[in-house]
Protein backbone atom coordinates (compact mmCIF):
# COMPACT_ATOMS: atom_id res chain seq x y z
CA UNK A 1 26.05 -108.54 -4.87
CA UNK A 2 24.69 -106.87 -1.65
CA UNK A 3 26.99 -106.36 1.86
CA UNK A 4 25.79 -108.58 4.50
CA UNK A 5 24.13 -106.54 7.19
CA UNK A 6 24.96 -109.35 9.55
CA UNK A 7 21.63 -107.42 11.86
CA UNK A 8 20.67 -110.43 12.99
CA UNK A 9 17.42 -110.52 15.39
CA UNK A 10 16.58 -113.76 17.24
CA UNK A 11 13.09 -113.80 14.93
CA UNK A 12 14.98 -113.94 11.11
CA UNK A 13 16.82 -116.70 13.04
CA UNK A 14 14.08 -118.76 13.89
CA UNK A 15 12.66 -117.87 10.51
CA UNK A 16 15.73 -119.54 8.71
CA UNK A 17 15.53 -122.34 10.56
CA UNK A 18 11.99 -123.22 9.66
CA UNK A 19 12.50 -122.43 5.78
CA UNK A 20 15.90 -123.42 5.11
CA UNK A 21 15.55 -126.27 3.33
CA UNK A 22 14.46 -124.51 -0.02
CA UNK A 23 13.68 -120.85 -1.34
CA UNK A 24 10.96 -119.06 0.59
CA UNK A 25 10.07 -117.51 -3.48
CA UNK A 26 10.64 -119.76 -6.22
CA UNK A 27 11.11 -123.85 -3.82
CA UNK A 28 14.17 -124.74 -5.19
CA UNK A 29 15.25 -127.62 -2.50
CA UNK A 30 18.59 -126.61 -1.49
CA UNK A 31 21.55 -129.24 -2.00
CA UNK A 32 25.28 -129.42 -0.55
CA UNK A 33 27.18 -126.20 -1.94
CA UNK A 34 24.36 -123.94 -2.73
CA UNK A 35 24.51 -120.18 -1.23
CA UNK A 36 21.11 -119.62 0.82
CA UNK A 37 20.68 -115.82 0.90
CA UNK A 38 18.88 -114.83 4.20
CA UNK A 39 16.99 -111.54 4.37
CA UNK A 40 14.53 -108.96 3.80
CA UNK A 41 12.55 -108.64 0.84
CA UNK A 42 11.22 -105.24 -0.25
CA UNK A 43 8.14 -105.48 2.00
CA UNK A 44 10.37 -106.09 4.39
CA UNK A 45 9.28 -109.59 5.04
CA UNK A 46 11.68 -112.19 5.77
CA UNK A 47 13.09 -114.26 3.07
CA UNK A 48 15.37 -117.48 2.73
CA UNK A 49 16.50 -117.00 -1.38
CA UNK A 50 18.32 -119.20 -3.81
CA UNK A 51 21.10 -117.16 -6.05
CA UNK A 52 17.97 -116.77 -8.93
CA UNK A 53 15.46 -115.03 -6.41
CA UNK A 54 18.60 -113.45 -4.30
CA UNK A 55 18.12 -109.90 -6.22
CA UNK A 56 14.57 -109.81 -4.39
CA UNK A 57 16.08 -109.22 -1.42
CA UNK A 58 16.07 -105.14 0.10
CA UNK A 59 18.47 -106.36 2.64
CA UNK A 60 21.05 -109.31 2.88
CA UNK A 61 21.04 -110.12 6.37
CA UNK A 62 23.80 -113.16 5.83
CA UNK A 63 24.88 -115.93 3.14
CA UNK A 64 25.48 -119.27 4.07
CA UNK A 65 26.89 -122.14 1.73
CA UNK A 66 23.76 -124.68 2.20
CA UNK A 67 25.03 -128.25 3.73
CA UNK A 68 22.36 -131.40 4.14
CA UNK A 69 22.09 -131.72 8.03
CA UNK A 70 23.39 -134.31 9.61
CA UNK A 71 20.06 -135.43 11.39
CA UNK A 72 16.40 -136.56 10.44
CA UNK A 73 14.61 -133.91 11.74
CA UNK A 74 11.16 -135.24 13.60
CA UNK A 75 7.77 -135.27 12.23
CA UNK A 76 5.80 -132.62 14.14
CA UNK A 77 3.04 -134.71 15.63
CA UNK A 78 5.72 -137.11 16.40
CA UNK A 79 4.72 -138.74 20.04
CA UNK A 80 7.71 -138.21 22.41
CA UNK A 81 8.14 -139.74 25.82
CA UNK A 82 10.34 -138.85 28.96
CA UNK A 83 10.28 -141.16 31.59
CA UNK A 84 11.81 -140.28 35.24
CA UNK A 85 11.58 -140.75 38.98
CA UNK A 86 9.79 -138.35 40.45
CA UNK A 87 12.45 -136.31 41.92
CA UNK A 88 13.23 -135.22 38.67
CA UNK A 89 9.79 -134.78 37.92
CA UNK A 90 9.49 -132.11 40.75
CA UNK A 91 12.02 -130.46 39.86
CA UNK A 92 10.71 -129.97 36.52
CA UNK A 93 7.75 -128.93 37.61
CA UNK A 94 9.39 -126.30 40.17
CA UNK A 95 11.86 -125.32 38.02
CA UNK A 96 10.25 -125.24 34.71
CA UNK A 97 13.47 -125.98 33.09
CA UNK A 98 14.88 -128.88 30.52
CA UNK A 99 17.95 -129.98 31.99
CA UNK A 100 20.66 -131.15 29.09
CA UNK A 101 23.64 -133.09 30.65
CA UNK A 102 26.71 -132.66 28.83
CA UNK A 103 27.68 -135.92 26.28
CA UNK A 104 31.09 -135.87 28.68
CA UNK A 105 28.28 -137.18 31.73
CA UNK A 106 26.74 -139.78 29.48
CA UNK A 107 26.79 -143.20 30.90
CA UNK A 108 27.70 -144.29 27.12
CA UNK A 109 31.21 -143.64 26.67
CA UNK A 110 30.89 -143.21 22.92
CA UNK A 111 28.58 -140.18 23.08
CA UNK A 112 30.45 -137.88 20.09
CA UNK A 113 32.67 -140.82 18.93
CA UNK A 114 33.68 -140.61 15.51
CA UNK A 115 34.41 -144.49 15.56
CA UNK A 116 36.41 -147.04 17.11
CA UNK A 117 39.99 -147.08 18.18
CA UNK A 118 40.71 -149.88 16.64
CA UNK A 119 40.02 -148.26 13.59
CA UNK A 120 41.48 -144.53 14.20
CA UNK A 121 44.45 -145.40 12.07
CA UNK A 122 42.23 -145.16 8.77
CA UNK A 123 40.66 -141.94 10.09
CA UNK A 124 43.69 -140.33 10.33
CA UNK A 125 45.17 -141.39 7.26
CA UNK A 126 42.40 -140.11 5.11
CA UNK A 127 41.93 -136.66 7.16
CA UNK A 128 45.85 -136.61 6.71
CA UNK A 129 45.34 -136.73 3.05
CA UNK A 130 42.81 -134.12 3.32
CA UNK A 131 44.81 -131.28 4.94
CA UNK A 132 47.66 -132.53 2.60
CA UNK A 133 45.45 -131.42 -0.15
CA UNK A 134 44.13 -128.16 1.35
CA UNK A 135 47.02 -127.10 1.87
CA UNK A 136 48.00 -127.41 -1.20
CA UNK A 137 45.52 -125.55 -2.77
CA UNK A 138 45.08 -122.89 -0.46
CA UNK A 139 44.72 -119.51 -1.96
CA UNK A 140 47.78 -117.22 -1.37
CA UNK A 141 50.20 -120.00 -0.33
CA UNK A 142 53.85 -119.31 -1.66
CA UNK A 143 54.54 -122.32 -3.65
CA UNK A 144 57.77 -122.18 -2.78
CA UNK A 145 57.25 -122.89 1.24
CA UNK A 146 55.25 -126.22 -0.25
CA UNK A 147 57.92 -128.57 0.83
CA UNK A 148 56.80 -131.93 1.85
CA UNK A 149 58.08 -131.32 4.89
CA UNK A 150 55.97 -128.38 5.29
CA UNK A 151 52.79 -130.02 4.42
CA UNK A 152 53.40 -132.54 6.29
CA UNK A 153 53.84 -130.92 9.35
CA UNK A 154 50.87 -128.62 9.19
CA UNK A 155 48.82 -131.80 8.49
CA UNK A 156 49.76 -133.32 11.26
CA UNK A 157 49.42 -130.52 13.54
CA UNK A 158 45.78 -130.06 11.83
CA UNK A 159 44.85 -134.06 12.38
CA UNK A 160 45.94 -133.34 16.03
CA UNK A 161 44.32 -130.68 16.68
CA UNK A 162 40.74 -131.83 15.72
CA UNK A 163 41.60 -134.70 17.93
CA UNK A 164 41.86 -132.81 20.73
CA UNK A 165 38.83 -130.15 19.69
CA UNK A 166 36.38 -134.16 19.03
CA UNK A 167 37.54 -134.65 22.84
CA UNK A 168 37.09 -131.05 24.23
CA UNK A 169 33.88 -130.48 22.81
CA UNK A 170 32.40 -133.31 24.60
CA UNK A 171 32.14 -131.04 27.55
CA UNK A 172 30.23 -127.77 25.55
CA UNK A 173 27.64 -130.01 24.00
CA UNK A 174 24.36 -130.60 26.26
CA UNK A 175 21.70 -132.91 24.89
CA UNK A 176 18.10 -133.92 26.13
CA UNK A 177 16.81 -136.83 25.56
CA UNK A 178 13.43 -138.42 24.55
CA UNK A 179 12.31 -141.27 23.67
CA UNK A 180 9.78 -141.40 20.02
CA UNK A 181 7.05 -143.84 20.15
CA UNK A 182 3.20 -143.82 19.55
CA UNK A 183 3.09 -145.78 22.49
CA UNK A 184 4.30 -146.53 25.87
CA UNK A 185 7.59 -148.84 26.36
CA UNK A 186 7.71 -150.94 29.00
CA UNK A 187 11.26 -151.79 28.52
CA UNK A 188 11.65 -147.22 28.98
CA UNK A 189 9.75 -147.52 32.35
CA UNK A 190 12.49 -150.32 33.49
CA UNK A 191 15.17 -148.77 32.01
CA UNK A 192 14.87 -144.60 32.76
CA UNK A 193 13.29 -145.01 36.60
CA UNK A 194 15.67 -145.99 39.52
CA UNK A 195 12.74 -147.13 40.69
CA UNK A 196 9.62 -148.63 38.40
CA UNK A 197 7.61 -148.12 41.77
CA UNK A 198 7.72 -144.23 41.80
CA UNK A 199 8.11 -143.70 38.11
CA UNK A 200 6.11 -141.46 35.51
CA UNK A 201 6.07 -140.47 32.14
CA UNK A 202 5.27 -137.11 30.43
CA UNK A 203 3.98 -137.44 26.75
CA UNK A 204 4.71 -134.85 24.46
CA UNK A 205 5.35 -134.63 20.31
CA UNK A 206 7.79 -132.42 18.60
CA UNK A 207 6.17 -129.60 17.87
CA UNK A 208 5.28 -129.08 21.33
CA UNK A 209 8.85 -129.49 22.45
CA UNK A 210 10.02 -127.33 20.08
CA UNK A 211 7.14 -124.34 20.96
CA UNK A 212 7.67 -125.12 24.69
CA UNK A 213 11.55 -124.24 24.62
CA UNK A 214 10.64 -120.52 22.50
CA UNK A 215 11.53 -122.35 19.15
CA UNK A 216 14.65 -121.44 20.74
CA UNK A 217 16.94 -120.95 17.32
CA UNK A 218 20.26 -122.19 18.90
CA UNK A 219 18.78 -125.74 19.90
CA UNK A 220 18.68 -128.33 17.17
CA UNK A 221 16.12 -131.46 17.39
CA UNK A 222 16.52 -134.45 15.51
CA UNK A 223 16.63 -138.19 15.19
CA UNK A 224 19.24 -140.36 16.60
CA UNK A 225 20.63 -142.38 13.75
CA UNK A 226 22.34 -146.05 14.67
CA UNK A 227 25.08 -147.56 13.15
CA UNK A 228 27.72 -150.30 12.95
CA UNK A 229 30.69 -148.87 13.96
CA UNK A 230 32.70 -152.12 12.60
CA UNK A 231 31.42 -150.74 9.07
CA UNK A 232 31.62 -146.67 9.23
CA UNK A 233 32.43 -144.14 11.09
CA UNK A 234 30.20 -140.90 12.64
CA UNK A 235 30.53 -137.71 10.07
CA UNK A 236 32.67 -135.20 11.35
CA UNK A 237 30.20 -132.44 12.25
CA UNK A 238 27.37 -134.48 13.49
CA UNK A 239 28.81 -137.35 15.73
CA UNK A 240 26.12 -136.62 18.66
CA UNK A 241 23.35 -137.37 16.30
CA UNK A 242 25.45 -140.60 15.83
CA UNK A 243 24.64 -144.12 18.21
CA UNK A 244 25.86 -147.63 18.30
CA UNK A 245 23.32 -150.31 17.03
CA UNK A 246 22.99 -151.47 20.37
CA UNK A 247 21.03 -148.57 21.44
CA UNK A 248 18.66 -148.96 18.99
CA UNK A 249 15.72 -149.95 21.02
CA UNK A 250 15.82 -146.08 22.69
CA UNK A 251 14.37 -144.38 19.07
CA UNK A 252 15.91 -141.69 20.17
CA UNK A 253 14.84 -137.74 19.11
CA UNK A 254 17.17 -136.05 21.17
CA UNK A 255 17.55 -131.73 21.71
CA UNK A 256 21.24 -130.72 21.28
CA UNK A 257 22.74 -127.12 22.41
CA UNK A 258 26.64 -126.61 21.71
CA UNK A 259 27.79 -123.75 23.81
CA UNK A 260 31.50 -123.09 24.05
CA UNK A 261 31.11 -120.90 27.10
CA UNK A 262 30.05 -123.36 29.66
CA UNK A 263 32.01 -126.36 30.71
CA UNK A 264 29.62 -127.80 33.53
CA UNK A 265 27.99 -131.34 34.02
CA UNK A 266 24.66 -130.15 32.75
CA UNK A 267 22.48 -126.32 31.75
CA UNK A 268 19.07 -125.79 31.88
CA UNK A 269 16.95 -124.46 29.89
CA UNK A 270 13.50 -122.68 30.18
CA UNK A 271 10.40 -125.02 29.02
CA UNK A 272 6.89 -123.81 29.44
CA UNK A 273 5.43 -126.35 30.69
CA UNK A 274 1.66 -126.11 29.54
CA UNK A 275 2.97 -125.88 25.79
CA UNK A 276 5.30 -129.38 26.61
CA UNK A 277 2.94 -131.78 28.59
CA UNK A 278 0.47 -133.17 27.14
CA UNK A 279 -0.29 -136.49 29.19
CA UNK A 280 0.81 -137.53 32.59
CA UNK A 281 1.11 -141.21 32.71
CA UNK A 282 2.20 -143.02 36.36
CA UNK A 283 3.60 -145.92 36.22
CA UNK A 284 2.16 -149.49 36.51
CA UNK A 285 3.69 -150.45 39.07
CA UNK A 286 2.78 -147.55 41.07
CA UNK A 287 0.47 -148.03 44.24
CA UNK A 288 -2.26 -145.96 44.74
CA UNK A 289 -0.41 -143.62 47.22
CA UNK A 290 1.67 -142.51 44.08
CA UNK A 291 -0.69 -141.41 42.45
CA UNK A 292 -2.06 -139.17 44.67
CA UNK A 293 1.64 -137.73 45.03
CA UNK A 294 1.85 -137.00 41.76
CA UNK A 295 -1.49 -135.60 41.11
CA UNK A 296 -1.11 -133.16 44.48
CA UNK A 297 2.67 -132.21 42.87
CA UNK A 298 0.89 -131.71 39.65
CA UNK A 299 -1.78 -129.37 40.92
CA UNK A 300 0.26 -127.40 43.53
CA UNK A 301 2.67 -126.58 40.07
CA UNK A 302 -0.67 -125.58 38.15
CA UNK A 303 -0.04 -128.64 35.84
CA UNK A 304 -3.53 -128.94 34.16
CA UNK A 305 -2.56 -132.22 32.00
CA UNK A 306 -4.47 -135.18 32.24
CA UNK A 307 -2.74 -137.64 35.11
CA UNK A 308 -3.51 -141.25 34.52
CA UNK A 309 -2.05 -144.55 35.24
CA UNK A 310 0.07 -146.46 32.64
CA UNK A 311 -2.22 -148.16 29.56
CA UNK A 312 0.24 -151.04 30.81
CA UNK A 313 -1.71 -151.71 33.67
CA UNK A 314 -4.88 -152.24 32.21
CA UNK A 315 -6.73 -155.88 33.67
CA UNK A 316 -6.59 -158.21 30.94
CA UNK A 317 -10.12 -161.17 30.96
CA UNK A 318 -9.40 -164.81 29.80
């Protein structure tokens, strides 16, 4: 089996992202366990290989051990939505930055919540049981330290620690939010604009979000899945792409970026803007005035979308 190179270049990255799901030669659908083998093949093109097609490979640029992800990734012509007030539309516009708030800012207080604390007690008792068994098994482990006090120690200094690293990494982990819909949401205007007066909308899909932040490799985009927390818990690995049933009603495709090197409130990010917006939409409430605002914003940023008011406020006849 070749060394891993490890040469990785921001392009084989973005690559592997976009085939990873099943080999680039032969389509075998990965499942939880398999090795992916990312490289070059000998035309030097890039390559995501299952272990039968791995020999085609001129260069090994890395293995990984394939796991399902934890989200629903987005249909590409998937309609997205981001309503605001139209401060924070000009300072998108000015900017040209995505700004992702860290989950620690979120209004909801179980943003990254495994599940409730009513119910921690049977969380820790089977991840308990878990590092009980790992460290049982672990290879090179003198059998002889395996007391139970020993295990149970290190288990419980384990459990505790990814308590406090579920709590910490609140504060690394930035997400942007949209809102998936073919169509506008009245209930998004009420809900996302301090004031439905001087609110707007830009209308995007995935693709284009994804294109407009560089297909950026370290920035994941998915679904928002909900659930009852009275009946499960969030995985693990993937409690951000986790919501309450309550929240439902958003349809939430949000943009996640975990960077252990920043502990602020909120990073931005670079967006071109012409690949993001595709509509402008004002909201229905808006008076004419408005309008013009945001038209005159939109031109003096060189935003060549089409601006229009709301489908909302369309006169109905009788």
């Amino acid at each position: 089996m070749q060394d891993m190179t490890l040469k990785h270049t921001r392009e084989i990255d973005i690559f592997y992202k976009e085939h990873r799901k099943q080999c680039t030669n032969c389509g075998k659908a990965f499942s939880d366990g398999d090795t992916v083998h990312l490289g070059y093949s000998k035309e030097r093109e890039y390559a995501v290989l299952c272990d039968n097609c791995s020999s085609l490979l001129d260069e090994t640029v890395v293995r990984y051990y394939w796991k399902d992800l934890e989200y629903d990734e987005p249909l590409p012509k998937d309609v997205l939505w981001r309503y605001m007030d139209l401060s924070k539309f000009i300072s998108l516009m000015s900017r040209k930055e995505l700004y992702f708030a860290a989950a620690d800012t979120f209004e909801d207080i179980f943003e990254g919540a495994k599940g409730l604390a009513i119910a921690k007690d049977q969380w820790d008792y089977f991840y308990h049981g878990f590092y009980e068994n790992a460290i049982k098994t672990a290879p090179g482990v003198e059998k002889s330290k395996l007391t139970e006090d020993y295990i149970n120690s290190n288990a419980d200094r384990l459990l505790t620690e990814m308590t406090k690293i579920g709590e910490k990494e609140r504060s690394y982990t930035y997400i942007n939010c949209w809102h998936c819909n073919s169509y506008e949401s009245e209930a998004m205007w009420k809900l996302y604009s301090k004031d439905i007066t001087n609110a707007i909308a830009i209308k995007t899909t995935a693709e284009h979000l994804y294109e407009s932040l560089g297909k950026n490799p370290s920035i994941d985009i998915g679904r928002v899945k909900y659930i009852d927390f009275n009946k499960r818990f969030a995985p693990i690995n993937g409690a951000y792409w986790y919501k309450r049933k309550a929240f439902e009603y958003e349809n939430e495709v949000r943009a996640i970026i975990v960077d252990h090197s920043k502990t602020k409130r909120g990073i931005y990010v670079s967006v071109d803007l012409d690949k993001l917006i595709d509509d402008i939409y004002v909201s229905p409430y808006a008076p004419e005035w408005f309008f013009d605002v945001v038209k005159s914003v939109s031109s003096k940023y060189s935003i060549n979308s089409t601006i229009s008011y709301s489908q909302i406020k369309a006169e109905p006849f009788y």
